[in-house]
PDB file of N, CA and C in Angstrom:
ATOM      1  N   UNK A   1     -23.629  -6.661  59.795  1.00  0.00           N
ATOM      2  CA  UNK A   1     -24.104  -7.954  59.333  1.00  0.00           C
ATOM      3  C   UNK A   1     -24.769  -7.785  57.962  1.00  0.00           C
ATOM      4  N   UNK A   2     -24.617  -8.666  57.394  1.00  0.00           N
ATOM      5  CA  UNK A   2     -24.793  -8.656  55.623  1.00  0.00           C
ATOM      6  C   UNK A   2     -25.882 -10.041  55.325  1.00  0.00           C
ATOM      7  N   UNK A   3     -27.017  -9.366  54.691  1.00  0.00           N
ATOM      8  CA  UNK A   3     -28.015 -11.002  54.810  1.00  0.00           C
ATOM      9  C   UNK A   3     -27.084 -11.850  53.723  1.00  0.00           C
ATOM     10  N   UNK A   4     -27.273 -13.289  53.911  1.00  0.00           N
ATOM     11  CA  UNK A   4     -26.269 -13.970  52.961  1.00  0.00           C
ATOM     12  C   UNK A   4     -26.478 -13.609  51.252  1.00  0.00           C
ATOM     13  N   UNK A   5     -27.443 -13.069  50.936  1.00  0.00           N
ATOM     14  CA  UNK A   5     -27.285 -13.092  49.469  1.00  0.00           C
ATOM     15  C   UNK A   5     -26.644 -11.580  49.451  1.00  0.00           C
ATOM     16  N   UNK A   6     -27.122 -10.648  49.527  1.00  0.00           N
ATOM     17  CA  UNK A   6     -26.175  -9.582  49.559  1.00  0.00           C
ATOM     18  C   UNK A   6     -24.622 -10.015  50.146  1.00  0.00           C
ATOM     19  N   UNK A   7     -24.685 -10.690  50.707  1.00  0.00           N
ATOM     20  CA  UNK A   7     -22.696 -11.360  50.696  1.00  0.00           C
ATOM     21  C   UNK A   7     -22.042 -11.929  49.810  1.00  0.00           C
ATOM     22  N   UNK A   8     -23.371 -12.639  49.602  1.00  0.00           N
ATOM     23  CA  UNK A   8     -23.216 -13.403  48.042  1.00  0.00           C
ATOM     24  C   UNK A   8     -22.543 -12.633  46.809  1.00  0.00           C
ATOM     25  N   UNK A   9     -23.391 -11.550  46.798  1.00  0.00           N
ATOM     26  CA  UNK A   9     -23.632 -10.636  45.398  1.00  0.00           C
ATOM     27  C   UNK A   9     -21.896  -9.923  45.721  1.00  0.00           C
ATOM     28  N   UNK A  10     -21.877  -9.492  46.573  1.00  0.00           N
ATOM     29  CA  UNK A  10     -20.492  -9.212  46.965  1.00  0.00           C
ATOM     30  C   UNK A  10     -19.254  -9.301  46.957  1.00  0.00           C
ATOM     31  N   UNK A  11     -19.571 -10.621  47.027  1.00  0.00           N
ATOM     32  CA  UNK A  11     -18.526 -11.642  46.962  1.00  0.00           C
ATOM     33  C   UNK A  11     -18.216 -11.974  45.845  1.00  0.00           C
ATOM     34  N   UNK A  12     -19.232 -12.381  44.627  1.00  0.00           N
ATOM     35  CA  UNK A  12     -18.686 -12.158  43.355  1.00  0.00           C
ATOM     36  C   UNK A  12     -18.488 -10.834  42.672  1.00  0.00           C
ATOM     37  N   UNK A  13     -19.519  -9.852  42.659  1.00  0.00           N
ATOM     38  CA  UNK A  13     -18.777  -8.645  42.265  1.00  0.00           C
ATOM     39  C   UNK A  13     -17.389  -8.072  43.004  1.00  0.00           C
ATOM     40  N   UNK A  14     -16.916  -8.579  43.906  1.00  0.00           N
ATOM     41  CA  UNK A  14     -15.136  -8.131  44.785  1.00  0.00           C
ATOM     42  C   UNK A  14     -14.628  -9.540  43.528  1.00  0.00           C
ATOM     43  N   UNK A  15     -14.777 -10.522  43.389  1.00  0.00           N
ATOM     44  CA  UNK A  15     -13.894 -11.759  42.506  1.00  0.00           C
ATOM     45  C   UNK A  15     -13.978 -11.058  41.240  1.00  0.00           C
ATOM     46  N   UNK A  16     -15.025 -10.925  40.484  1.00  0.00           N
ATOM     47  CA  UNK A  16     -14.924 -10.510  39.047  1.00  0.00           C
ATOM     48  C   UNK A  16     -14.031  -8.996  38.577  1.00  0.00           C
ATOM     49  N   UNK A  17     -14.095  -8.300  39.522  1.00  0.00           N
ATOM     50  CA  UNK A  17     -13.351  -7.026  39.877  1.00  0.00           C
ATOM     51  C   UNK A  17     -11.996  -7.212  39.459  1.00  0.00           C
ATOM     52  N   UNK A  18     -11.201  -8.179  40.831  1.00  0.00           N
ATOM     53  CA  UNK A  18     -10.160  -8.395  40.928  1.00  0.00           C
ATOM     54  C   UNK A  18      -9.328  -9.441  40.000  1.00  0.00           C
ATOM     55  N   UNK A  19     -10.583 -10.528  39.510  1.00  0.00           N
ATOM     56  CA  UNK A  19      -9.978 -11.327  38.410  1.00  0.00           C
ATOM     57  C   UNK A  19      -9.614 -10.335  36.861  1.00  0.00           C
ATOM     58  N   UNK A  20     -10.872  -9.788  36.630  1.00  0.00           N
ATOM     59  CA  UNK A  20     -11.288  -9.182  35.602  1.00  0.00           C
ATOM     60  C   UNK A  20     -10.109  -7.999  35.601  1.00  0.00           C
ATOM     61  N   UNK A  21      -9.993  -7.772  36.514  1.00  0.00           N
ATOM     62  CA  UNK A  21      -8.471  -6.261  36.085  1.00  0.00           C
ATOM     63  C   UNK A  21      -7.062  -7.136  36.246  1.00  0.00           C
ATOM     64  N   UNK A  22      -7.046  -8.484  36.772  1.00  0.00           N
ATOM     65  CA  UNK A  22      -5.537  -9.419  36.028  1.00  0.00           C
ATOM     66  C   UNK A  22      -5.428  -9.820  34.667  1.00  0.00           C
ATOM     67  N   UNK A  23      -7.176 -10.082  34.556  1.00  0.00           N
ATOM     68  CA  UNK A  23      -7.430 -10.385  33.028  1.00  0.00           C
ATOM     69  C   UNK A  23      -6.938  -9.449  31.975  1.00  0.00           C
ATOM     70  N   UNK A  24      -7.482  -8.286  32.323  1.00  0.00           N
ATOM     71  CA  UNK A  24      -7.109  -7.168  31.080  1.00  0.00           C
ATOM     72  C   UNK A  24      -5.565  -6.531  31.278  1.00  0.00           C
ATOM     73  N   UNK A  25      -5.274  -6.636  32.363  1.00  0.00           N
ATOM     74  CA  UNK A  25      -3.708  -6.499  32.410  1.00  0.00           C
ATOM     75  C   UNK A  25      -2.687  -7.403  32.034  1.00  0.00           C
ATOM     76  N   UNK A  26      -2.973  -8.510  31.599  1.00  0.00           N
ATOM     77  CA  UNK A  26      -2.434  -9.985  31.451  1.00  0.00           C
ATOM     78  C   UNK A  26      -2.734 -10.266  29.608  1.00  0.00           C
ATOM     79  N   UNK A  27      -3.838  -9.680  29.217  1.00  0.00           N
ATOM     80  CA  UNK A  27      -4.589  -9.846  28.123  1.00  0.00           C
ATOM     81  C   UNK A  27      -3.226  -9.583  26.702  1.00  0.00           C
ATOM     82  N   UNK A  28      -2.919  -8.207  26.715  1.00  0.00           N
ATOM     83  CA  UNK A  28      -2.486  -7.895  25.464  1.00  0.00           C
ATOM     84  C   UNK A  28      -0.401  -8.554  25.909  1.00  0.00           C
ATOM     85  N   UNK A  29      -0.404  -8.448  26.610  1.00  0.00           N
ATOM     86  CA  UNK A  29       1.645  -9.465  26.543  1.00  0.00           C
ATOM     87  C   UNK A  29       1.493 -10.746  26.083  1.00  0.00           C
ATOM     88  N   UNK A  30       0.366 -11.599  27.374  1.00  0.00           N
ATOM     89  CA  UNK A  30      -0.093 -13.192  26.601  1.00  0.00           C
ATOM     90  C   UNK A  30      -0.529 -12.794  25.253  1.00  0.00           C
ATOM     91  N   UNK A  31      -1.241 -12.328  24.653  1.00  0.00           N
ATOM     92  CA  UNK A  31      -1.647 -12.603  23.324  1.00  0.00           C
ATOM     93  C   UNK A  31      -0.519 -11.934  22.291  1.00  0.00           C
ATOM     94  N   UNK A  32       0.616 -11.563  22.768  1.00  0.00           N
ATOM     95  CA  UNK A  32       1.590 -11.218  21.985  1.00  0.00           C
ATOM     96  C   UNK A  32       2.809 -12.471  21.868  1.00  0.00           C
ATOM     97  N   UNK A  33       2.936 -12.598  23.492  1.00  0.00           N
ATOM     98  CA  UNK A  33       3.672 -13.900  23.051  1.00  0.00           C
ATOM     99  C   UNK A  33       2.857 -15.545  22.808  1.00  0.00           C
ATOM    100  N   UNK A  34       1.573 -15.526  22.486  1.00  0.00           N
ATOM    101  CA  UNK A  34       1.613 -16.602  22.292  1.00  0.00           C
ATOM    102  C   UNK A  34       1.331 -16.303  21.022  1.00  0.00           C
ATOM    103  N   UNK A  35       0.992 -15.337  20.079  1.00  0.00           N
ATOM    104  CA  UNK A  35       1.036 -15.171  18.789  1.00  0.00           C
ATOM    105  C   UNK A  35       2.942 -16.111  18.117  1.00  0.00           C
ATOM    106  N   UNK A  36       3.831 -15.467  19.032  1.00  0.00           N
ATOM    107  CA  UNK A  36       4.651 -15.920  18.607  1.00  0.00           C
ATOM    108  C   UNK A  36       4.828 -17.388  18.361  1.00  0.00           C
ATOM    109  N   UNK A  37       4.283 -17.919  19.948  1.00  0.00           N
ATOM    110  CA  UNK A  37       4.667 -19.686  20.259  1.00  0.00           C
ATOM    111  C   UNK A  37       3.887 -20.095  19.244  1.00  0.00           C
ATOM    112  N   UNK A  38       2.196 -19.945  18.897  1.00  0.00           N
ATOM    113  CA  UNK A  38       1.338 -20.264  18.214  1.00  0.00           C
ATOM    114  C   UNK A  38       1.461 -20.646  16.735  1.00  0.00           C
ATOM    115  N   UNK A  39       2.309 -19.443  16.193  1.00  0.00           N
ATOM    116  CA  UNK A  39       2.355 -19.669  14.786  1.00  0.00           C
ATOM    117  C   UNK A  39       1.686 -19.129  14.031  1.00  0.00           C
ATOM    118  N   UNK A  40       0.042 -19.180  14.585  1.00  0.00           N
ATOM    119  CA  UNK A  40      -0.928 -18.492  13.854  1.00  0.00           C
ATOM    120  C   UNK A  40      -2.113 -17.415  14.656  1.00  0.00           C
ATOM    121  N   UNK A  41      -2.951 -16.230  13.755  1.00  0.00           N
ATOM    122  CA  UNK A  41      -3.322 -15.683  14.588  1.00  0.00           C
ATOM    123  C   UNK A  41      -4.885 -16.522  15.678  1.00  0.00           C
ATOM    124  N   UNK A  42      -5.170 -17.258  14.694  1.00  0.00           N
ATOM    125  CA  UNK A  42      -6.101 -17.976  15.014  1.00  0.00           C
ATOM    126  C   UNK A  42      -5.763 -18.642  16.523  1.00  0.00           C
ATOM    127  N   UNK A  43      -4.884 -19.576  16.292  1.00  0.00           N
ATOM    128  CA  UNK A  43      -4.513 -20.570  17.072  1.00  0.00           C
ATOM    129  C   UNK A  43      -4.223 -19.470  18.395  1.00  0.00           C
ATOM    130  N   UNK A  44      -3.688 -18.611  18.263  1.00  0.00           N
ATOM    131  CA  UNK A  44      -2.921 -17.140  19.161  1.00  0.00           C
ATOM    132  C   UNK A  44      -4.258 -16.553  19.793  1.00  0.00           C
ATOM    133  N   UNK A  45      -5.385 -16.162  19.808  1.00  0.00           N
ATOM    134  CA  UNK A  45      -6.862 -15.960  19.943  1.00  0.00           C
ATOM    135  C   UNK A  45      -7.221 -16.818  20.864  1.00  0.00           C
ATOM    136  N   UNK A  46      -7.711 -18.112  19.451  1.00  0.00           N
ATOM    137  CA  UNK A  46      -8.711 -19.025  20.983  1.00  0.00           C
ATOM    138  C   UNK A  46      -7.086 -19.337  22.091  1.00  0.00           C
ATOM    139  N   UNK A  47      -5.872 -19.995  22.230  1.00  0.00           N
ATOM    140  CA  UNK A  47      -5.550 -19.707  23.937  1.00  0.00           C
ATOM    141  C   UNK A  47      -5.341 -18.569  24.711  1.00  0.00           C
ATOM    142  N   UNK A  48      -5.621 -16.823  24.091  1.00  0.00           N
ATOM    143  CA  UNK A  48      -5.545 -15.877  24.545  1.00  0.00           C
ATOM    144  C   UNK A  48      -7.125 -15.672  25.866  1.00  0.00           C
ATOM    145  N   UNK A  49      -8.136 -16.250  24.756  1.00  0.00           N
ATOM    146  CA  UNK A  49      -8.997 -16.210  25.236  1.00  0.00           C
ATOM    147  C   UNK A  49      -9.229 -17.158  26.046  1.00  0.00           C
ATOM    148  N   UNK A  50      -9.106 -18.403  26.085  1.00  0.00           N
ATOM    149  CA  UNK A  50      -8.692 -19.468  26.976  1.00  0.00           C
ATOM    150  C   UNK A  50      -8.326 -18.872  28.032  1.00  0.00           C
ATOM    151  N   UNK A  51      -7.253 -18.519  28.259  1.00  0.00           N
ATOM    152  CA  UNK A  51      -6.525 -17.824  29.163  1.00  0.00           C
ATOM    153  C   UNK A  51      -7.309 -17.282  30.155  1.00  0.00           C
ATOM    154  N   UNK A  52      -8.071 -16.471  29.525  1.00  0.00           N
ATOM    155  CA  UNK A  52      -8.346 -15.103  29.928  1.00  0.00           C
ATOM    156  C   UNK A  52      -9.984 -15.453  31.225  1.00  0.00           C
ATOM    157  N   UNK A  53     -10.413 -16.796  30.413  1.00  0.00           N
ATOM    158  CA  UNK A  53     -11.618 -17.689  31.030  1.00  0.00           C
ATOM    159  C   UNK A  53     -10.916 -18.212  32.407  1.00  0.00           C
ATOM    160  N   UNK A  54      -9.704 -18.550  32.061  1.00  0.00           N
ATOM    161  CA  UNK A  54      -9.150 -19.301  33.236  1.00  0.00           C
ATOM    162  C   UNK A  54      -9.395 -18.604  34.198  1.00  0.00           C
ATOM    163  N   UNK A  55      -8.575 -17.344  33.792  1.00  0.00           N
ATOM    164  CA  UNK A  55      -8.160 -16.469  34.732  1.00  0.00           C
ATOM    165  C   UNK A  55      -9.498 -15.802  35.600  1.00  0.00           C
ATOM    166  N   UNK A  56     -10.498 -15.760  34.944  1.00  0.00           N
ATOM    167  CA  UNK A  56     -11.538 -15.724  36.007  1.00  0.00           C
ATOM    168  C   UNK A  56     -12.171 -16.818  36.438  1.00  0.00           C
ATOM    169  N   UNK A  57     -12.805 -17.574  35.442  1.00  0.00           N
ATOM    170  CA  UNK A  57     -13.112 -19.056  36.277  1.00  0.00           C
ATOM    171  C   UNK A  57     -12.381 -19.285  37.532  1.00  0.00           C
ATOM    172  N   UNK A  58     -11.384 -19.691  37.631  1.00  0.00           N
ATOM    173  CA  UNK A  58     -10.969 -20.374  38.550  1.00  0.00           C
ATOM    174  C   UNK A  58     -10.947 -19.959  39.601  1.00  0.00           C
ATOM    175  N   UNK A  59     -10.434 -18.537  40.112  1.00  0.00           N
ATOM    176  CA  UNK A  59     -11.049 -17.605  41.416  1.00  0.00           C
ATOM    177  C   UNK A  59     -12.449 -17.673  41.465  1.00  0.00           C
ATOM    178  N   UNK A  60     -13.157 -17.569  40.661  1.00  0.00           N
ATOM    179  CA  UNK A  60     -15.214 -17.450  41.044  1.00  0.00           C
ATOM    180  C   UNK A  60     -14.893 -19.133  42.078  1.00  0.00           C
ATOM    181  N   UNK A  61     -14.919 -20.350  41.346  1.00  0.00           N
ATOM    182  CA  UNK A  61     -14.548 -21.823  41.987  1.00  0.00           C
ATOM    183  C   UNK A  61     -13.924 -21.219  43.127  1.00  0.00           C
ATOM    184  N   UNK A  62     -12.858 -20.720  43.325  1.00  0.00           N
ATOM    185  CA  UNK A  62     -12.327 -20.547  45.164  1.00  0.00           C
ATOM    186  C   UNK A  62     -13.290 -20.015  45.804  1.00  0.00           C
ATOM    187  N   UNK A  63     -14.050 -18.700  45.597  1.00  0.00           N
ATOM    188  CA  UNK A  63     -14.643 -18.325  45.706  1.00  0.00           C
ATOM    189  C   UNK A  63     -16.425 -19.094  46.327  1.00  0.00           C
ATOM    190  N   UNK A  64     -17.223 -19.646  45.302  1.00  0.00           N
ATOM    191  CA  UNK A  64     -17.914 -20.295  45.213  1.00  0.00           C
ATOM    192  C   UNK A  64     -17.451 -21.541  46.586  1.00  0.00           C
ATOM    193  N   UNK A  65     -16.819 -22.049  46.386  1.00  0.00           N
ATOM    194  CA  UNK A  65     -16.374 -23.336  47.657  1.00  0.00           C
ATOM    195  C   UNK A  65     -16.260 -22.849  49.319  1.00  0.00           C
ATOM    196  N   UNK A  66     -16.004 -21.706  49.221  1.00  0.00           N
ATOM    197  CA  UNK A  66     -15.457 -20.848  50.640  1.00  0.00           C
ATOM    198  C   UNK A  66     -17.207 -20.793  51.147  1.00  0.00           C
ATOM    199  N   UNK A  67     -17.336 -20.960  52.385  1.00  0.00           N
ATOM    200  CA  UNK A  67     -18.433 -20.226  53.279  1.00  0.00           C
ATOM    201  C   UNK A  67     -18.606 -18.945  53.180  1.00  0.00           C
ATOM    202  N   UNK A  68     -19.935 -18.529  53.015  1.00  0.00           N
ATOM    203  CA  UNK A  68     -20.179 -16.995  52.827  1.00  0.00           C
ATOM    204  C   UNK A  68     -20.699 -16.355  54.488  1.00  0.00           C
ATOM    205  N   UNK A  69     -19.878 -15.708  54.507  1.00  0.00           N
ATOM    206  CA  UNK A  69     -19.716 -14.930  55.824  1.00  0.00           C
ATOM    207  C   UNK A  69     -20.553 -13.954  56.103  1.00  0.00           C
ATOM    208  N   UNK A  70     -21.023 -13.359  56.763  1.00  0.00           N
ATOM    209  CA  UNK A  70     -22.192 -12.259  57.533  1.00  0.00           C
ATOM    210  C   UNK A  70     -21.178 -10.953  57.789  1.00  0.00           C
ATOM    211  N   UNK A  71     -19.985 -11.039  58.423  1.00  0.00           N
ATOM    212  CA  UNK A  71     -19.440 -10.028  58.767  1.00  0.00           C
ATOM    213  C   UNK A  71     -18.832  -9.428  57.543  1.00  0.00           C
ATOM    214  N   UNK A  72     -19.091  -8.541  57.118  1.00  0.00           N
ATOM    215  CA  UNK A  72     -18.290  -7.548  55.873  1.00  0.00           C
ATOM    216  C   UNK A  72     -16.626  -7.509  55.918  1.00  0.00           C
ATOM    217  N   UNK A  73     -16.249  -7.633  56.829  1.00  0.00           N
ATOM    218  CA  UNK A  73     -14.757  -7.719  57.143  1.00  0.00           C
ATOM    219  C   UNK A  73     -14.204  -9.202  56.528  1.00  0.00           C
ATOM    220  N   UNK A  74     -14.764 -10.161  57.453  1.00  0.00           N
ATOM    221  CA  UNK A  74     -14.450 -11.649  57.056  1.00  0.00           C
ATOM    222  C   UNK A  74     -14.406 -11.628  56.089  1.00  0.00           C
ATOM    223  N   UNK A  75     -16.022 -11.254  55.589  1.00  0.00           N
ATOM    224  CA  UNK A  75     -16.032 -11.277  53.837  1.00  0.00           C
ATOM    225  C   UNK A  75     -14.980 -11.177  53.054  1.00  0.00           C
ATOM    226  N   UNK A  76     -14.696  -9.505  53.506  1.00  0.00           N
ATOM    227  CA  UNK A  76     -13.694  -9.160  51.896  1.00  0.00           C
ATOM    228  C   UNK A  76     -12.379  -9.998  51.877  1.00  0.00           C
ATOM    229  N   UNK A  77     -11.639  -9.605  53.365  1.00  0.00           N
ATOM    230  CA  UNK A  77     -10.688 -10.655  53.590  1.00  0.00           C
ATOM    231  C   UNK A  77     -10.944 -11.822  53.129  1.00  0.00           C
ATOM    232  N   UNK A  78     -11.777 -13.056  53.152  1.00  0.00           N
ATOM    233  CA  UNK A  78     -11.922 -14.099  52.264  1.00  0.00           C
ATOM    234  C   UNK A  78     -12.057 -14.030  51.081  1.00  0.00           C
ATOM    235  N   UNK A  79     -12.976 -12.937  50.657  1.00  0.00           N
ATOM    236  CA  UNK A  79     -12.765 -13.290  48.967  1.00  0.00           C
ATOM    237  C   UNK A  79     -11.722 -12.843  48.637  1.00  0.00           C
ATOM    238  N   UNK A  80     -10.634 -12.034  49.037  1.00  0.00           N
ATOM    239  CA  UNK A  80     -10.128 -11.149  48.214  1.00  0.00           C
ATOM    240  C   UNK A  80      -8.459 -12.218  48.622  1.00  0.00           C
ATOM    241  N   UNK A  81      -8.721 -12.926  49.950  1.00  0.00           N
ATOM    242  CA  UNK A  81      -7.559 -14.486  49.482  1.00  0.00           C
ATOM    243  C   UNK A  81      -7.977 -15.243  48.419  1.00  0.00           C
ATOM    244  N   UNK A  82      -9.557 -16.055  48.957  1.00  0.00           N
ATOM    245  CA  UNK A  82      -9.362 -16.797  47.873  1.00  0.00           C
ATOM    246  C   UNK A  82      -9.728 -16.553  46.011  1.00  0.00           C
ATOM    247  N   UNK A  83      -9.546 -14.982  45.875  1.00  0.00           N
ATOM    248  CA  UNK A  83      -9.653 -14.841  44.475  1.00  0.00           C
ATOM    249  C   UNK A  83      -7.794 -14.497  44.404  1.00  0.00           C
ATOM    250  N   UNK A  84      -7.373 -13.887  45.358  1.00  0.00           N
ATOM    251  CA  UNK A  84      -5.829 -13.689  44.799  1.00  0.00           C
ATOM    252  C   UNK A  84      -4.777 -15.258  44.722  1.00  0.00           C
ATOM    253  N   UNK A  85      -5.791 -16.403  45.406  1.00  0.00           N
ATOM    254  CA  UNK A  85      -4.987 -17.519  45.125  1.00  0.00           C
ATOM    255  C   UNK A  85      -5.479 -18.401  44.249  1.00  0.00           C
ATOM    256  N   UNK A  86      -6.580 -17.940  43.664  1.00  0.00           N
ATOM    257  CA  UNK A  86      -7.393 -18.436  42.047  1.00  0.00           C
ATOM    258  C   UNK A  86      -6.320 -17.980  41.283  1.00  0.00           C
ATOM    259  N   UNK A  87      -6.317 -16.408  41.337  1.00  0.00           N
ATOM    260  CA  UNK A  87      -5.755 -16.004  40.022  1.00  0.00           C
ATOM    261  C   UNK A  87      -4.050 -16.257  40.318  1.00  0.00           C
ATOM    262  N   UNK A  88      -3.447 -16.588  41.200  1.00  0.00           N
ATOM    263  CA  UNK A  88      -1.968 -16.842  41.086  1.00  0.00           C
ATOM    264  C   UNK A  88      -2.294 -18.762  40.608  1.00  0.00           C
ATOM    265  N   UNK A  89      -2.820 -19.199  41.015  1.00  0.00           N
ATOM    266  CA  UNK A  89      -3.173 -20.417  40.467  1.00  0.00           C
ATOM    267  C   UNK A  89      -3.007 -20.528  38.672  1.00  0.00           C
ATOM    268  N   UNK A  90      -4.057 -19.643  38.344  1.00  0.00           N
ATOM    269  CA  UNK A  90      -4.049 -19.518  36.951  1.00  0.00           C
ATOM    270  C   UNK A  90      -2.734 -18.894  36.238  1.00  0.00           C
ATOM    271  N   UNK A  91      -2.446 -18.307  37.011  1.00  0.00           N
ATOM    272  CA  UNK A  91      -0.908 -17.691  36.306  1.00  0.00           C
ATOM    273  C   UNK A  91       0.258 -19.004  36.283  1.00  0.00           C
ATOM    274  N   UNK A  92      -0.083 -19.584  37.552  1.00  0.00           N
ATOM    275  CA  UNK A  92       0.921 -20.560  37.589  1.00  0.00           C
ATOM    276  C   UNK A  92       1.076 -21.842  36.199  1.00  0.00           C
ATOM    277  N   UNK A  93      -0.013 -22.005  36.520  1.00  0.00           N
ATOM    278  CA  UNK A  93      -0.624 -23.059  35.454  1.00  0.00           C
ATOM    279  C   UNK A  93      -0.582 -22.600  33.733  1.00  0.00           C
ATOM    280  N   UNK A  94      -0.931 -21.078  33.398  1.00  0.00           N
ATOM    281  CA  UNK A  94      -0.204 -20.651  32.234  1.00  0.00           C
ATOM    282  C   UNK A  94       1.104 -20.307  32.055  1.00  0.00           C
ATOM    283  N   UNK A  95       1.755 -19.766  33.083  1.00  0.00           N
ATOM    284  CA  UNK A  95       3.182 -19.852  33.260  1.00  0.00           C
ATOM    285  C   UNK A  95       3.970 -21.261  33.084  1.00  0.00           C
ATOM    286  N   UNK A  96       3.323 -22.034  33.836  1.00  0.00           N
ATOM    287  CA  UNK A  96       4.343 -23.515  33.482  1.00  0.00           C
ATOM    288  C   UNK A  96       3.847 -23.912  32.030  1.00  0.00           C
ATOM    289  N   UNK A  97       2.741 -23.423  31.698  1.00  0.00           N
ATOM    290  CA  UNK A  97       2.344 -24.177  30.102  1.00  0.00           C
ATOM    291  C   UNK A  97       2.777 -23.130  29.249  1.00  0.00           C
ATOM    292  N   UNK A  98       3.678 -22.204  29.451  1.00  0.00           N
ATOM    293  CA  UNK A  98       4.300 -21.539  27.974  1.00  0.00           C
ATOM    294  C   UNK A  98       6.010 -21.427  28.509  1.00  0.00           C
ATOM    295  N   UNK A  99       6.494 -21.729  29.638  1.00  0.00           N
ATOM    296  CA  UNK A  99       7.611 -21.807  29.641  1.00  0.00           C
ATOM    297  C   UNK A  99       8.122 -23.329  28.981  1.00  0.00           C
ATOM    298  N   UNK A 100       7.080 -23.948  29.124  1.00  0.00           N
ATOM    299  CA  UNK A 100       7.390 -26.054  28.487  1.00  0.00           C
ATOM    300  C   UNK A 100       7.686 -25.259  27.055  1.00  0.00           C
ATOM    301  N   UNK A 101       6.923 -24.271  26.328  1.00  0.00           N
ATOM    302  CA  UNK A 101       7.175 -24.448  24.922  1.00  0.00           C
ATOM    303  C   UNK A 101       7.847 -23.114  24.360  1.00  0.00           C
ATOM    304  N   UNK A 102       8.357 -22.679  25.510  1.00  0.00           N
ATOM    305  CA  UNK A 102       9.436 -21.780  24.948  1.00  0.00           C
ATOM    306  C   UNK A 102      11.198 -21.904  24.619  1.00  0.00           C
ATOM    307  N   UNK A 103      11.366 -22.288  23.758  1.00  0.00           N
ATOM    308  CA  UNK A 103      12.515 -22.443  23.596  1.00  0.00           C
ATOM    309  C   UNK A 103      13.811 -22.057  24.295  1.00  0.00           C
ATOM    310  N   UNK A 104      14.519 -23.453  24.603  1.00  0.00           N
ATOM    311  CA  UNK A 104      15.567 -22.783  25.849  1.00  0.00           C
ATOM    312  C   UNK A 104      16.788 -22.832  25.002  1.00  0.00           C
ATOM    313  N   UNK A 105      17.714 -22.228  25.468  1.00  0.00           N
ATOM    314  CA  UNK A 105      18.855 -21.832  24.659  1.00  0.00           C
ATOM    315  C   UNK A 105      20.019 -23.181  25.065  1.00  0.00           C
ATOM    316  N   UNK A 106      20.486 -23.487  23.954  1.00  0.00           N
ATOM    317  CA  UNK A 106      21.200 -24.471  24.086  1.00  0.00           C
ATOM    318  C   UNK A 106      22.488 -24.132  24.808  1.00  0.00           C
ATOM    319  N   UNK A 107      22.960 -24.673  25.729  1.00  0.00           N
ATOM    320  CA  UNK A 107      24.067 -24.733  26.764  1.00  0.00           C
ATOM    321  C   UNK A 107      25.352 -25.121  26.649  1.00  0.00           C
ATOM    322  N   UNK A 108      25.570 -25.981  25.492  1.00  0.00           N
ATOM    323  CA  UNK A 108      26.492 -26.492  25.018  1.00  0.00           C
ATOM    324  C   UNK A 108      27.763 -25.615  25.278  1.00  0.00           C
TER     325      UNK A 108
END
């Protein structure tokens, strides 16, 4: 049994972990191809970094909303769904917003 703030503390250090190593693995391809879509390096930056906010924000929010559990087991098992369906969330959501502006090859 885990008093709730030590579950707490837990629970976000297991989210920031697991967001934070999609982040930096995700970090340098996105900021290569959106240098391309972008145009500029500027513009290529702030949505790299954008990105990169998402990509943890939005698991901490799954996270944060879920009941914090006593049993260490429950625990990890919960955070470690609802941060892996934050961060496929966020992929999804940058995935559909750079496939809209990637140029599709004409079919003709």
């Amino acid at each position: 049994m885990l008093i709730p703030i030590a579950a707490l503390l837990l629970t976000y250090a297991v989210t920031l972990a697991l967001a934070g190593l999609a982040a930096f693995v995700l970090r340098r391809p996105l900021s290569i191809l959106l240098s391309e879509l972008c145009g500029t390096e500027e513009r290529s930056s702030f949505w790299t970094v954008w990105s990169m906010v998402m990509m943890i924000a939005l698991p901490l929010l799954f996270v944060s909303m879920a009941r914090i559990a006593t049993d260490p087991t429950v625990l990890i098992q919960g955070t470690v769904a609802a941060t892996l369906a934050g961060i496929l969330m966020a992929m999804a959501g940058m995935g559909l917003a750079v496939w809209r502006r990637v140029p599709q090859p004409n079919i003709n």
